[in-house]
Protein backbone atom coordinates (compact mmCIF):
# COMPACT_ATOMS: atom_id res chain seq x y z
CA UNK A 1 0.00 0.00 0.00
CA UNK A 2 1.42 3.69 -0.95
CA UNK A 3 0.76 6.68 1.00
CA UNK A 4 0.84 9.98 -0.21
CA UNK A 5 2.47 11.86 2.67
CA UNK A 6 1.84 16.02 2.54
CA UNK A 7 2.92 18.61 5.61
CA UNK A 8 2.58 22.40 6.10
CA UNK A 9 0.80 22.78 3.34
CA UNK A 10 0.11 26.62 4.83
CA UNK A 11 -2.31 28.18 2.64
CA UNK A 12 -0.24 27.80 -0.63
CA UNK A 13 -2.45 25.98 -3.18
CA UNK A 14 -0.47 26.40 -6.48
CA UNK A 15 1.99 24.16 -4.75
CA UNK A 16 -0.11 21.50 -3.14
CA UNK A 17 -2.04 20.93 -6.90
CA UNK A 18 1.76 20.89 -8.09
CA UNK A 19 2.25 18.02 -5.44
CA UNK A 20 -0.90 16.58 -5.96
CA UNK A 21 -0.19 16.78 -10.13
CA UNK A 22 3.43 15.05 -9.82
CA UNK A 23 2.69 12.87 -7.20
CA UNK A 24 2.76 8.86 -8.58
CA UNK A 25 0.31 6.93 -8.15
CA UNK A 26 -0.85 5.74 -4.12
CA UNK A 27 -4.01 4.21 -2.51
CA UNK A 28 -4.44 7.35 0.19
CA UNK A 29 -3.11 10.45 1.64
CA UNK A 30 -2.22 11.97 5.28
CA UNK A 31 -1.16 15.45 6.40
CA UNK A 32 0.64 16.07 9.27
CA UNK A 33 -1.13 19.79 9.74
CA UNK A 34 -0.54 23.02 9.03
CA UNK A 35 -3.03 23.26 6.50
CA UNK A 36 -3.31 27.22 6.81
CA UNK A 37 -1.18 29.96 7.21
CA UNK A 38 1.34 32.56 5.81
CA UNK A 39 -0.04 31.82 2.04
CA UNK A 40 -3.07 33.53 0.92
CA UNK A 41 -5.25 30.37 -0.26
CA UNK A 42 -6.48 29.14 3.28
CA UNK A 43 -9.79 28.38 2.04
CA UNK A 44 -8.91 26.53 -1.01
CA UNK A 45 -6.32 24.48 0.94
CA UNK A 46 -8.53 23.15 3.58
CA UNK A 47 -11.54 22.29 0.60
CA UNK A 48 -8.82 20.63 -1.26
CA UNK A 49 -7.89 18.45 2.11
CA UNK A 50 -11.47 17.62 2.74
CA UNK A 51 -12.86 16.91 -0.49
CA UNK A 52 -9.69 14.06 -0.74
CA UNK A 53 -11.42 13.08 2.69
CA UNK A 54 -7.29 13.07 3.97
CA UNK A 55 -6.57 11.83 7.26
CA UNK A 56 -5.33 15.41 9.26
CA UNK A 57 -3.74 16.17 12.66
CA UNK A 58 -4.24 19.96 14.06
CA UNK A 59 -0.51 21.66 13.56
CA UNK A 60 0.15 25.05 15.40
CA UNK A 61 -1.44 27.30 12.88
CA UNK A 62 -4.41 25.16 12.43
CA UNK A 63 -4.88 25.00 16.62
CA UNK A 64 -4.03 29.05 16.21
CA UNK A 65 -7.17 30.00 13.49
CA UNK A 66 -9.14 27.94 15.32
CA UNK A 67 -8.74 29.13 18.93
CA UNK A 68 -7.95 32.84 18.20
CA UNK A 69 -4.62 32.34 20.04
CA UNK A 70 -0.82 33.02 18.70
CA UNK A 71 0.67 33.71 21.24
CA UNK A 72 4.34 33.40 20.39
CA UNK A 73 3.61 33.95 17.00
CA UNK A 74 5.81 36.34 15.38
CA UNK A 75 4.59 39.53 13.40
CA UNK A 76 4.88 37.63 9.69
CA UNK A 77 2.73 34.33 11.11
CA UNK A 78 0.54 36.25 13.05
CA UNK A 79 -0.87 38.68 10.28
CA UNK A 80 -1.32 35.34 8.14
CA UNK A 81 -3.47 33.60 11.40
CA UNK A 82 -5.44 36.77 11.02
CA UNK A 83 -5.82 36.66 7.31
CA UNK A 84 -6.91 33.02 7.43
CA UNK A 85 -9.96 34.20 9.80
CA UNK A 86 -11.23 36.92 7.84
CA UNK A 87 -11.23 34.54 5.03
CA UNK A 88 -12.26 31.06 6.19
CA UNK A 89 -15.89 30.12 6.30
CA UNK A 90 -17.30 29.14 10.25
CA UNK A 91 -17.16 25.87 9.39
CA UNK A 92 -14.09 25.65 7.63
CA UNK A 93 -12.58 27.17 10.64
CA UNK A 94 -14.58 24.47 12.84
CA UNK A 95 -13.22 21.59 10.87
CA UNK A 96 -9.96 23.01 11.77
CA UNK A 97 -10.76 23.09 15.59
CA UNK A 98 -11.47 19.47 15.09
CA UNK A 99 -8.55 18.29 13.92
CA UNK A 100 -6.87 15.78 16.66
CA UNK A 101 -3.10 16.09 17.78
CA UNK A 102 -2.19 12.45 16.15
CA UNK A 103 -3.79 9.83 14.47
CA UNK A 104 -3.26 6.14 13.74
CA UNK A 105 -4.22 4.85 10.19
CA UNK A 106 -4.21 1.54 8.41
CA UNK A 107 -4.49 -0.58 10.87
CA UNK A 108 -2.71 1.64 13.62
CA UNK A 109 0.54 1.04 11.44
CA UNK A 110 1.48 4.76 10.62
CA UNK A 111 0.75 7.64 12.99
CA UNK A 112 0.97 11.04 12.28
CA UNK A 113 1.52 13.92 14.57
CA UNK A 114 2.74 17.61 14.17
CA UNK A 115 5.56 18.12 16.14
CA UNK A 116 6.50 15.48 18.49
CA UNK A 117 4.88 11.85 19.66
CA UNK A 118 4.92 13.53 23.24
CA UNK A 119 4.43 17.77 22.15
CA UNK A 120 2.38 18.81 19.17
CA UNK A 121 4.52 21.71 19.28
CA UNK A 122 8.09 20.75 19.45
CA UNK A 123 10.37 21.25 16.50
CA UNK A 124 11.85 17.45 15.49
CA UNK A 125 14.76 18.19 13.52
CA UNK A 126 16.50 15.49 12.09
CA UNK A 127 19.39 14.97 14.78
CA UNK A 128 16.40 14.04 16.84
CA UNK A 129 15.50 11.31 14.79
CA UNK A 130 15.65 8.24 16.31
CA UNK A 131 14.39 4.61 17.53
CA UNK A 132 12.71 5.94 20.66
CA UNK A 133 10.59 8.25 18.74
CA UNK A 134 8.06 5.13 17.46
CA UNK A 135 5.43 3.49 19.82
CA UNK A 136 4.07 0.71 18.20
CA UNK A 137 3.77 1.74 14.62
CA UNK A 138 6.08 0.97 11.92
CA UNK A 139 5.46 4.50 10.35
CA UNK A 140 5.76 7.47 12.27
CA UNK A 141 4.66 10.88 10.12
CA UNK A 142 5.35 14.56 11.49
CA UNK A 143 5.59 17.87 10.34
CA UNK A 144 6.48 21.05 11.91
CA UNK A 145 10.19 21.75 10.84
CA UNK A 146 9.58 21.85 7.07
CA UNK A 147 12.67 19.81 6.90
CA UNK A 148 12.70 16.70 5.03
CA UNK A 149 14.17 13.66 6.07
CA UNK A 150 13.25 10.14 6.94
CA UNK A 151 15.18 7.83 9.07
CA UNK A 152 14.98 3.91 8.84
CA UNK A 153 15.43 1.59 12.27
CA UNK A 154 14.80 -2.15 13.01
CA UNK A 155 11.56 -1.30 14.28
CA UNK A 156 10.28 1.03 11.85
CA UNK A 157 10.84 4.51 10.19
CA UNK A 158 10.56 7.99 10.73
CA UNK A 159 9.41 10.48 8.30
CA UNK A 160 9.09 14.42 7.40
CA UNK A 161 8.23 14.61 3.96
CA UNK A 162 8.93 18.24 4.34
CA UNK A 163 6.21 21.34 3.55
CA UNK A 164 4.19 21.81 0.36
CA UNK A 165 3.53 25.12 0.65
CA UNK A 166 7.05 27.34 2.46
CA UNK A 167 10.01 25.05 2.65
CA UNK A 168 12.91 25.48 5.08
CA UNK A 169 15.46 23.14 4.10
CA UNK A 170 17.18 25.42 1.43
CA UNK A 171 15.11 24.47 -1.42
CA UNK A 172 12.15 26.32 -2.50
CA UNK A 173 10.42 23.41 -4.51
CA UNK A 174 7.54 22.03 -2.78
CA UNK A 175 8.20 18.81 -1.00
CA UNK A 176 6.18 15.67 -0.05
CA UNK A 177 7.06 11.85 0.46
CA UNK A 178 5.20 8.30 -0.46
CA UNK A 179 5.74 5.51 1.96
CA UNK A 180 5.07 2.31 0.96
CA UNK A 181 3.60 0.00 3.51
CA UNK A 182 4.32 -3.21 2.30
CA UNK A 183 7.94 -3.01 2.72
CA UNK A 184 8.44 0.44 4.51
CA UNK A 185 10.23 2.41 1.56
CA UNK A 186 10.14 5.69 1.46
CA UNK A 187 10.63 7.97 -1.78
CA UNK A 188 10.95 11.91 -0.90
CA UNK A 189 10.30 14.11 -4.07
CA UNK A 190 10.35 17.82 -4.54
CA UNK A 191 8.31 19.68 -7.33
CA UNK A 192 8.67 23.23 -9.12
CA UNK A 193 5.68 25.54 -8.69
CA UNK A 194 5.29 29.28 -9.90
CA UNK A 195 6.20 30.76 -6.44
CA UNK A 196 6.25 34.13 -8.45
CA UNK A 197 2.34 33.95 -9.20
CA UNK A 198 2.44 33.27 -4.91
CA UNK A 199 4.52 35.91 -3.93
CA UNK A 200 2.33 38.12 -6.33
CA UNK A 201 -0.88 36.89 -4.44
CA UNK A 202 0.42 37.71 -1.11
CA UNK A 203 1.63 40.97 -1.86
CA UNK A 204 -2.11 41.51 -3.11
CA UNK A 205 -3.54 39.98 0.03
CA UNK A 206 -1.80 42.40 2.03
CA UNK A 207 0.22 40.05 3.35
CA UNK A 208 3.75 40.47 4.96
CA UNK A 209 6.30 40.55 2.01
CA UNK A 210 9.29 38.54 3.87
CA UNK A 211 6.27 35.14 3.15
CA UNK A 212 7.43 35.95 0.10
CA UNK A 213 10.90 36.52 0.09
CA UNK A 214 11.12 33.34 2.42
CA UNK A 215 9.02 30.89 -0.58
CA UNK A 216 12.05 32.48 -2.97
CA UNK A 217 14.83 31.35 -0.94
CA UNK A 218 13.50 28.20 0.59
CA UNK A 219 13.77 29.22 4.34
């Protein structure tokens, strides 16, 4: 069985269709969270989640729309938060509020989380990655970092496919991952999207320009 794997897709839907237009073929998705934010499409990102009926966990900026909280947020992600309310439908914003902090698919063989097994909001780079990090699932699936990286042990493997829509790892393309189930492969890809026609939209939306300046240089 192949899995589709997306992350912090944040509001930036000319690169999740990118994703979803090169991604091979697989049986089902997840999404480790982040669904809004920064990017101007919040809207069209969450539709494009549900109507794929994708298995979701609540990241930071999801929990953040939802609750009216960012506390800690800085200026940039806190102006998109804001965006994302004046823009998202009630219950488009309630779906969001309903997202859990993990999941367990497939027959409780992958979970997914945001940040951490044990803390939705820690940051799990990959030096962190290791054997202690999987309960009993063979596939464990976070987000958070926009780093990707996956990490194979005896009992399993670890996996960031890295963020669709505002990359941190040095490379602007959007990323995303399939896992395979059957033998626990995983194949990371990264895709070329028109992040000129995003940084356009933002700039039109109002939004901070550095979201923009950031999608350019991949950080």
């Amino acid at each position: 069985m192949r899995i589709g794997v997306l992350a912090d897709v944040h509001g930036n839907e000319v690169a999740l269709q990118a994703v979803f237009d090169d991604m091979p073929a697989v049986d089902a998705f997840v999404c480790a969270g982040d669904v809004v934010g920064y990017n101007p499409w919040h809207a069209e990102c969450v539709e494009a989640v549900r109507d794929r009926e994708i298995p979701t966990v609540q990241g930071n900026h999801d929990r953040a729309v939802a609750d009216e909280a960012h506390v800690g947020f800085n200026s940039m992600a806190g102006a998109a938060v804001e965006h994302a309310r004046e823009t998202l439908s009630a219950d488009q914003i309630e779906w969001l509020a309903g997202l859990p902090e993990e999941r367990h698919e497939f027959d409780d063989r992958l979970k997914i989380v945001h940040g951490h097994p044990d803390d939705p909001d820690h940051y799990t780079y990959p030096a962190e990655f290791t054997p202690g990090l999987l309960g009993d699932e063979a596939v464990l699936v976070m987000g958070h970092t926009h780093v990707q990286h996956h990490a194979v042990f005896d009992d399993g493997l670890v996996l960031n496919p890295g963020s669709v829509g505002q990359p941190r790892d040095g490379d602007k393309r959007a990323a995303y991952a399939v896992v395979d189930l059957d033998d626990l492969s995983v194949e990371e890809y990264r895709v070329e999207y028109d992040v000129d026609a995003v940084v356009e939209a933002i700039e039109a939306a109002g939004l901070p320009s550095r979201i923009g300046s950031r999608l350019k240089m991949g950080t």
